[in-house]
C-alpha atoms as a PDB file:
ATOM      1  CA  UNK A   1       0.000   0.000   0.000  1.00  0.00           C
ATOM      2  CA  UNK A   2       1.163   3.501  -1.016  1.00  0.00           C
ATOM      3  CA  UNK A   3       0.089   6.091   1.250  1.00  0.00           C
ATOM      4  CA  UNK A   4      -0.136   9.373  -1.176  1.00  0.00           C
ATOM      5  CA  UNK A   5      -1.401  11.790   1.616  1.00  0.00           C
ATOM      6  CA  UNK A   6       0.774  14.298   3.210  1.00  0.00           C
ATOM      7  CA  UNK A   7      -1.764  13.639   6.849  1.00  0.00           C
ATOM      8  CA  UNK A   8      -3.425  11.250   8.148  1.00  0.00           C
ATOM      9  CA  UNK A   9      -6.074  11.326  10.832  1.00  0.00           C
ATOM     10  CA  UNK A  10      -8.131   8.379  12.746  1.00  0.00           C
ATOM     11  CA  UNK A  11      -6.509   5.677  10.256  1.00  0.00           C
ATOM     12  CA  UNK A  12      -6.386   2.004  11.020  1.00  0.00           C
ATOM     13  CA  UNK A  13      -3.720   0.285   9.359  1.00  0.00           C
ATOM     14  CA  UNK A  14      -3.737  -3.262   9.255  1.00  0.00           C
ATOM     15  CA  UNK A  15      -2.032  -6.186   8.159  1.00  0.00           C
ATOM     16  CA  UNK A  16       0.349  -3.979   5.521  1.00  0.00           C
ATOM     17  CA  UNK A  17       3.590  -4.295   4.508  1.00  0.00           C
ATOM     18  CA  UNK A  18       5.032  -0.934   4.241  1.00  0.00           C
ATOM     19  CA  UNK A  19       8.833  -2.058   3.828  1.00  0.00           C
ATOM     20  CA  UNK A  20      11.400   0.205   1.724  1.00  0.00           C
ATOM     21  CA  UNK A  21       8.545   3.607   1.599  1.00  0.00           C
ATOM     22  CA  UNK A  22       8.929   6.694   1.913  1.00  0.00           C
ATOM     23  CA  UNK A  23       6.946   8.193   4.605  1.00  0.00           C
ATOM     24  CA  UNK A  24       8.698  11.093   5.110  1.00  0.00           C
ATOM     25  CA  UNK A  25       7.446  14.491   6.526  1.00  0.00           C
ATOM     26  CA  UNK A  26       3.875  12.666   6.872  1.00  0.00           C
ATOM     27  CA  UNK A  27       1.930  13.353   9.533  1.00  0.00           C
ATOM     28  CA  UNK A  28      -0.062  10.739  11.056  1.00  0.00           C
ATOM     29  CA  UNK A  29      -2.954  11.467  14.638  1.00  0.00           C
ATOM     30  CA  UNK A  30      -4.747   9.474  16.573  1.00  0.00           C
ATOM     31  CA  UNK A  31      -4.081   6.375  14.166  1.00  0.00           C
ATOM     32  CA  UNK A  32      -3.233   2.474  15.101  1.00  0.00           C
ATOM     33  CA  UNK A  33      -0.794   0.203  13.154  1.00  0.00           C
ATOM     34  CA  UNK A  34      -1.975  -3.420  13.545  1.00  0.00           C
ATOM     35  CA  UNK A  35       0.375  -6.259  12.613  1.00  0.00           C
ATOM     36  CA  UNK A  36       2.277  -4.122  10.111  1.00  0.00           C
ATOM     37  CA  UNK A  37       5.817  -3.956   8.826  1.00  0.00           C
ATOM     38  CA  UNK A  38       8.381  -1.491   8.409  1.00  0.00           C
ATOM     39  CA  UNK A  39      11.233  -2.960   7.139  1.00  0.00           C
ATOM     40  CA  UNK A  40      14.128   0.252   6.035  1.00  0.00           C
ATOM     41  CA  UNK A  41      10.987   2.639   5.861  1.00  0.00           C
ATOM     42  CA  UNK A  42      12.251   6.126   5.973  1.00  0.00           C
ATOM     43  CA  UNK A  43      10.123   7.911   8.676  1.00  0.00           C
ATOM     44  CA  UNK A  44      12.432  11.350   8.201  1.00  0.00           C
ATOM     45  CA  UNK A  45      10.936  14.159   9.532  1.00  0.00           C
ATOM     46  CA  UNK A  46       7.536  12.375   9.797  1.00  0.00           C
ATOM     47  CA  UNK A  47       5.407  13.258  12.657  1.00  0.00           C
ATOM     48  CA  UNK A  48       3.172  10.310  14.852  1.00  0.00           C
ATOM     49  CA  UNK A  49       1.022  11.825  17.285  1.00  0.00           C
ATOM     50  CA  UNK A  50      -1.200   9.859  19.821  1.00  0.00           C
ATOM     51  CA  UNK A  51      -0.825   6.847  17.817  1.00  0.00           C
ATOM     52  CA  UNK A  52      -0.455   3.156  18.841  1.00  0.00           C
ATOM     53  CA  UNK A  53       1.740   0.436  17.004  1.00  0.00           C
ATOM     54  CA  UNK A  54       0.896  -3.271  18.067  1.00  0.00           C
ATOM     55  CA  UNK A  55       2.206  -6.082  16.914  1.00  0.00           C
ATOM     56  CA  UNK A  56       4.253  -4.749  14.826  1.00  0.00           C
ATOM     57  CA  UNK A  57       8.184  -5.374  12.588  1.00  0.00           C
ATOM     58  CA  UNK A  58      10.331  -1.954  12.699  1.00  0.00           C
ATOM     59  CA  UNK A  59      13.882  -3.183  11.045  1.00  0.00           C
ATOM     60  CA  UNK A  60      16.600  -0.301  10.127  1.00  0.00           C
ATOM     61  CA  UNK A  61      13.818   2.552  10.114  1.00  0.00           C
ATOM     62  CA  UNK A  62      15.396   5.905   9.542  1.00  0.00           C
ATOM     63  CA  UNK A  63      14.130   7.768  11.781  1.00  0.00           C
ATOM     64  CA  UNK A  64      15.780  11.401  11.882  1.00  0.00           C
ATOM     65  CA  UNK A  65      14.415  14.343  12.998  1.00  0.00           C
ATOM     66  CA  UNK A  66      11.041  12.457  13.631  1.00  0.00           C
ATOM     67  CA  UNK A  67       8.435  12.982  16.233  1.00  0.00           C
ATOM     68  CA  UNK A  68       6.867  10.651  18.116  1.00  0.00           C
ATOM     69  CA  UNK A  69       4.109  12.277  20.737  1.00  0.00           C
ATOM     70  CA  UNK A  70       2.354   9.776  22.796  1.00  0.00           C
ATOM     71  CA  UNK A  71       3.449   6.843  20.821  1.00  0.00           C
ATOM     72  CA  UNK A  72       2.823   3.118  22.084  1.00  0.00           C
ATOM     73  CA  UNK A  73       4.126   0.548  21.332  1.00  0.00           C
ATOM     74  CA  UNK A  74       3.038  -2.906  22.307  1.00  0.00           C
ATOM     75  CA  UNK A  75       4.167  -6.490  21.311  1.00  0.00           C
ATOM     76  CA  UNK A  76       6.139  -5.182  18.465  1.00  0.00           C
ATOM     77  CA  UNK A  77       9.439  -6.247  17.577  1.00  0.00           C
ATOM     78  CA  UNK A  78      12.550  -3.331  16.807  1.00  0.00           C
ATOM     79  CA  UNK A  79      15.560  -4.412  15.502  1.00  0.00           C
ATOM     80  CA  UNK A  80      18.675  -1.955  14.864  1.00  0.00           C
ATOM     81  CA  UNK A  81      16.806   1.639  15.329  1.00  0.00           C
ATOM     82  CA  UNK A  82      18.770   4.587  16.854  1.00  0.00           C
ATOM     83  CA  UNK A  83      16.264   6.179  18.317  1.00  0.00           C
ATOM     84  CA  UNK A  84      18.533   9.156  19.625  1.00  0.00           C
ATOM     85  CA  UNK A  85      17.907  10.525  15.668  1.00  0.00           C
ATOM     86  CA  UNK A  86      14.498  11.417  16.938  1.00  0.00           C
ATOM     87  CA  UNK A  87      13.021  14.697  17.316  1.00  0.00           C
ATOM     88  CA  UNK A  88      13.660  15.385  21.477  1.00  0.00           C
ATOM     89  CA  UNK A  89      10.592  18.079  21.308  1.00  0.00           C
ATOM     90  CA  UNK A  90       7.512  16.534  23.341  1.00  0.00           C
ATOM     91  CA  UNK A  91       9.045  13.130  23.076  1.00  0.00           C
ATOM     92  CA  UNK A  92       6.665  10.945  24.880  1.00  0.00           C
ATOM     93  CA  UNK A  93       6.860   6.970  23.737  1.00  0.00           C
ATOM     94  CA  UNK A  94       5.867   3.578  25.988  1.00  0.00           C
ATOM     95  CA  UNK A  95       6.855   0.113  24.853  1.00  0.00           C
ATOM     96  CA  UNK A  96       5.120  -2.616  26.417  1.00  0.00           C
ATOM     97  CA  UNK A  97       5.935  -6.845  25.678  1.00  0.00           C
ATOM     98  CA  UNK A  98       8.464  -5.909  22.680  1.00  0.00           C
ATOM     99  CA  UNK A  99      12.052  -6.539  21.538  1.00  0.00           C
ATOM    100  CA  UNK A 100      14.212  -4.267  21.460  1.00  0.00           C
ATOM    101  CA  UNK A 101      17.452  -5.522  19.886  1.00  0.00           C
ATOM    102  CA  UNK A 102      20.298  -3.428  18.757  1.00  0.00           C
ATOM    103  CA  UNK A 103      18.532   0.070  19.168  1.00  0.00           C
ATOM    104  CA  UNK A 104      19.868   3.030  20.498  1.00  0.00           C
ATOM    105  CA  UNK A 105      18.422   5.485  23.209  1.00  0.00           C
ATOM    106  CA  UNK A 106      21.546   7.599  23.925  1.00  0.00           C
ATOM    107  CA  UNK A 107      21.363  11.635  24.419  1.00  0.00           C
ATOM    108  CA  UNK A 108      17.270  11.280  25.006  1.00  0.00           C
ATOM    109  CA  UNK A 109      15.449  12.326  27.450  1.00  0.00           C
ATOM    110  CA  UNK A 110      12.925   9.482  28.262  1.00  0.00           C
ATOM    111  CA  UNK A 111      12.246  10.689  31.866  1.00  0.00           C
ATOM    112  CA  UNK A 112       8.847   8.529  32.698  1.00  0.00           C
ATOM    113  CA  UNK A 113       9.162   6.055  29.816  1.00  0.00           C
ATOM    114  CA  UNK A 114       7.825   2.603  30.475  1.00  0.00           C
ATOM    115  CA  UNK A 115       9.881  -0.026  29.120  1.00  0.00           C
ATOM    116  CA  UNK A 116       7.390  -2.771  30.966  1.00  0.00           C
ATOM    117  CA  UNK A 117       7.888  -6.648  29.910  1.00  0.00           C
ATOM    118  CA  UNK A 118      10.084  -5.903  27.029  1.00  0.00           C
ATOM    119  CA  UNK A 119      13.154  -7.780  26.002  1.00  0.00           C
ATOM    120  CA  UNK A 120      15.905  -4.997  25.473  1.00  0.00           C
ATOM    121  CA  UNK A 121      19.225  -7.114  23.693  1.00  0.00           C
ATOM    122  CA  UNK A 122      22.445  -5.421  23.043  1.00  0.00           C
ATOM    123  CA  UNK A 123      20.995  -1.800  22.941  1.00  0.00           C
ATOM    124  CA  UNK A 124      22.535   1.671  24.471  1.00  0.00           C
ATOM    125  CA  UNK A 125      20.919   4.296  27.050  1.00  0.00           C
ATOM    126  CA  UNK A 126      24.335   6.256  26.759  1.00  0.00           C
ATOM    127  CA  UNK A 127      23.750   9.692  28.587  1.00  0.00           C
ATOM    128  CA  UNK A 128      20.359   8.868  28.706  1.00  0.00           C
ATOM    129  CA  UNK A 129      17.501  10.485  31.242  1.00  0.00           C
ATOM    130  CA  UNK A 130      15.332   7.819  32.358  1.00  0.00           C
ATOM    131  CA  UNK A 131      14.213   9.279  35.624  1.00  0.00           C
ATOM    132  CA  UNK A 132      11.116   7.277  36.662  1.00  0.00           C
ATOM    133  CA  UNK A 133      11.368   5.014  33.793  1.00  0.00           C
ATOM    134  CA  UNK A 134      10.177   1.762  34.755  1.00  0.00           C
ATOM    135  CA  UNK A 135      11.856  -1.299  33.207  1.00  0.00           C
ATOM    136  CA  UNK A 136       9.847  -3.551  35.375  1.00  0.00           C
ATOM    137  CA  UNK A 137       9.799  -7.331  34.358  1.00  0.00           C
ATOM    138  CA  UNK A 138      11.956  -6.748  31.312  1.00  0.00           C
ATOM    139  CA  UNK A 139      15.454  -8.533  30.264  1.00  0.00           C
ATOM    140  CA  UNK A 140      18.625  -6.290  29.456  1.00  0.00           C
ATOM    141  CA  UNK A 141      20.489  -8.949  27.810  1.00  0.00           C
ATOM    142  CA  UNK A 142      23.931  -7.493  27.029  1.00  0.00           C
ATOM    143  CA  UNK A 143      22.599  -3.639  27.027  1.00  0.00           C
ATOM    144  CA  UNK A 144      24.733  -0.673  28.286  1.00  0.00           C
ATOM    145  CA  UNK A 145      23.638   2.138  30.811  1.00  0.00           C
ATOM    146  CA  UNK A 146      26.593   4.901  30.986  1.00  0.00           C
ATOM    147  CA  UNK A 147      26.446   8.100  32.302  1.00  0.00           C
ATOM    148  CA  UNK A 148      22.436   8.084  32.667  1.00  0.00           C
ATOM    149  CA  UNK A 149      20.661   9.394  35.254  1.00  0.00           C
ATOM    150  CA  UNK A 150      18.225   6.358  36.979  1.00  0.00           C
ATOM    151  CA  UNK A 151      16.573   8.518  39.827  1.00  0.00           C
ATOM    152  CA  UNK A 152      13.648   6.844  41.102  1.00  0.00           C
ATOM    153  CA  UNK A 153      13.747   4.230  37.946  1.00  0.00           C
ATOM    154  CA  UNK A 154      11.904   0.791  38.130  1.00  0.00           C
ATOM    155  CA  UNK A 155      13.912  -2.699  37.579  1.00  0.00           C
ATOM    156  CA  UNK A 156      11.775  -4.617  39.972  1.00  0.00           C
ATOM    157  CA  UNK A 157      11.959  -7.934  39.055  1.00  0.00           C
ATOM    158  CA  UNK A 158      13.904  -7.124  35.871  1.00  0.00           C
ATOM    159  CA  UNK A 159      16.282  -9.397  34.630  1.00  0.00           C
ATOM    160  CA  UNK A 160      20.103  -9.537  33.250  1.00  0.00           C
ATOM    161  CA  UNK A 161      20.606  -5.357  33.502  1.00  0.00           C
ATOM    162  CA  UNK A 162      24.638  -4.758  33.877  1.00  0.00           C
ATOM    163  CA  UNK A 163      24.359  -1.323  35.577  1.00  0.00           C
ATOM    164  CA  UNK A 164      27.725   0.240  36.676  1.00  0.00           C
ATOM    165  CA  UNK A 165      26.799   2.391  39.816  1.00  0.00           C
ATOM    166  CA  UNK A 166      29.824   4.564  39.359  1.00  0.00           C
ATOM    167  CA  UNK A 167      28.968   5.812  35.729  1.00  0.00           C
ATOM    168  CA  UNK A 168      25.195   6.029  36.437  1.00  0.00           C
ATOM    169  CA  UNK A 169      23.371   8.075  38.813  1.00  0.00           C
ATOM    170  CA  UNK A 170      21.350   5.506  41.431  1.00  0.00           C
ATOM    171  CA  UNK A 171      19.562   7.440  43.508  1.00  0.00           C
ATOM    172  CA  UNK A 172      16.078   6.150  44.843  1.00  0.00           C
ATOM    173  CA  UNK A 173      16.105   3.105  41.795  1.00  0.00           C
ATOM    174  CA  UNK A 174      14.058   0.421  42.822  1.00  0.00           C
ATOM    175  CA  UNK A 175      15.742  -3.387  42.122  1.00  0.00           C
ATOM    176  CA  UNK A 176      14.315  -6.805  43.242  1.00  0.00           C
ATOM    177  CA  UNK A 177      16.960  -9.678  45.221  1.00  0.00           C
ATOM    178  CA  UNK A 178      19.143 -11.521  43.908  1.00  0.00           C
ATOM    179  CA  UNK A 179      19.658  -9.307  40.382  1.00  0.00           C
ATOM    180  CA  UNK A 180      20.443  -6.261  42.602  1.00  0.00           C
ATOM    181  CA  UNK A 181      24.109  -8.018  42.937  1.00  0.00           C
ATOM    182  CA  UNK A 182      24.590  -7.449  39.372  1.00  0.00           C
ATOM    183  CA  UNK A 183      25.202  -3.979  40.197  1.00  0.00           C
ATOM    184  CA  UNK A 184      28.590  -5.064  42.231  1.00  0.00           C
ATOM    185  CA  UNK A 185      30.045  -6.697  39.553  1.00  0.00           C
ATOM    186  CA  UNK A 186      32.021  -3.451  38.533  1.00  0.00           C
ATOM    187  CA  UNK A 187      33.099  -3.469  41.878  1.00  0.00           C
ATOM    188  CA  UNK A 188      36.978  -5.431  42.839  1.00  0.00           C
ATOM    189  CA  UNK A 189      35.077  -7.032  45.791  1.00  0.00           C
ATOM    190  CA  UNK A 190      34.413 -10.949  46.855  1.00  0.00           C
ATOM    191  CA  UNK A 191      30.908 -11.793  47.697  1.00  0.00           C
ATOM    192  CA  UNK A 192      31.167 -15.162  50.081  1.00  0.00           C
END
């Protein structure tokens, strides 16, 4: 499906494959993207407000200069997306039972972002806000937290995080036993 509009308003969009299109500088409000694929879609300068993706592929989306306003995401799966191309004005986005898997967060700030039963592989939240993010129930297979501020951030029961305490500000996080050791692991100590 071609989408010849410049805007789009109160659109459901189901079952399409939109891989390789150009969508950008389209605007798209209040729509929902159902069991869709973007596969190298070029979302540049495109702006999604109030809209909900579920069940859906994103793979290599360019995404610069985008906006996403009160975007959610559920049960979709992102592969390689560096979402710190995205347009920081009114960023608000929720993810909720997806994969994340070699994405990008850096330079963002995604204070109050829920990240809830998601599986987050190999991806970066380098100088990264997430005060009162909550990352609750999710796995952080092999991703990197440096120099990000985690005030008040949820990893209760949360799963395989590596969190360096020394390069990451910890104040008020909450963690669940026995994966709150994983933050001494940085640390030249013996645990007996």
């Amino acid at each position: 499906m071609n989408l010849n509009h410049q805007s789009y308003e109160n659109q459901n969009f189901k079952n399409l494959n939109f891989s390789n299109q150009d969508f950008s500088a389209k605007e798209f409000l209040d729509s929902q993207f159902t069991k869709c694929i973007f596969t190298k879609t070029n979302f540049t300068n495109a702006d999604f407000s109030d809209c909900q993706f579920t069940n859906c592929e994103l793979s290599q989306v360019s995404i610069e200069s985008t906006s996403f306003k009160d975007i959610s995401l559920k049960d979709c799966k992102l592969t390689d997306i560096d979402f710190s191309q995205l347009n920081p004005f009114l960023l608000t986005i929720s993810f909720s039972k997806c994969l994340l898997d070699k994405c990008s967060f850096s330079k963002l700030d995604l204070r109050n972002t829920s990240f809830q039963e998601c599986i987050i592989r190999d991806t970066f939240f380098i100088d990264t806000d997430l005060t009162s993010s909550n990352f609750s129930n999710s796995d952080l297979n092999r991703s990197v937290f440096q120099n990000s501020n985690l005030t008040k951030a949820n990893f209760t029961k949360a799963t395989n995080y590596t969190i360096d305490p020394t390069t990451n500000k910890l104040t008020k996080v909450k963690f669940s036993q026995p994966e709150v050791l994983s933050l001494l692991n940085n640390l030249d100590i013996i645990i007996e």
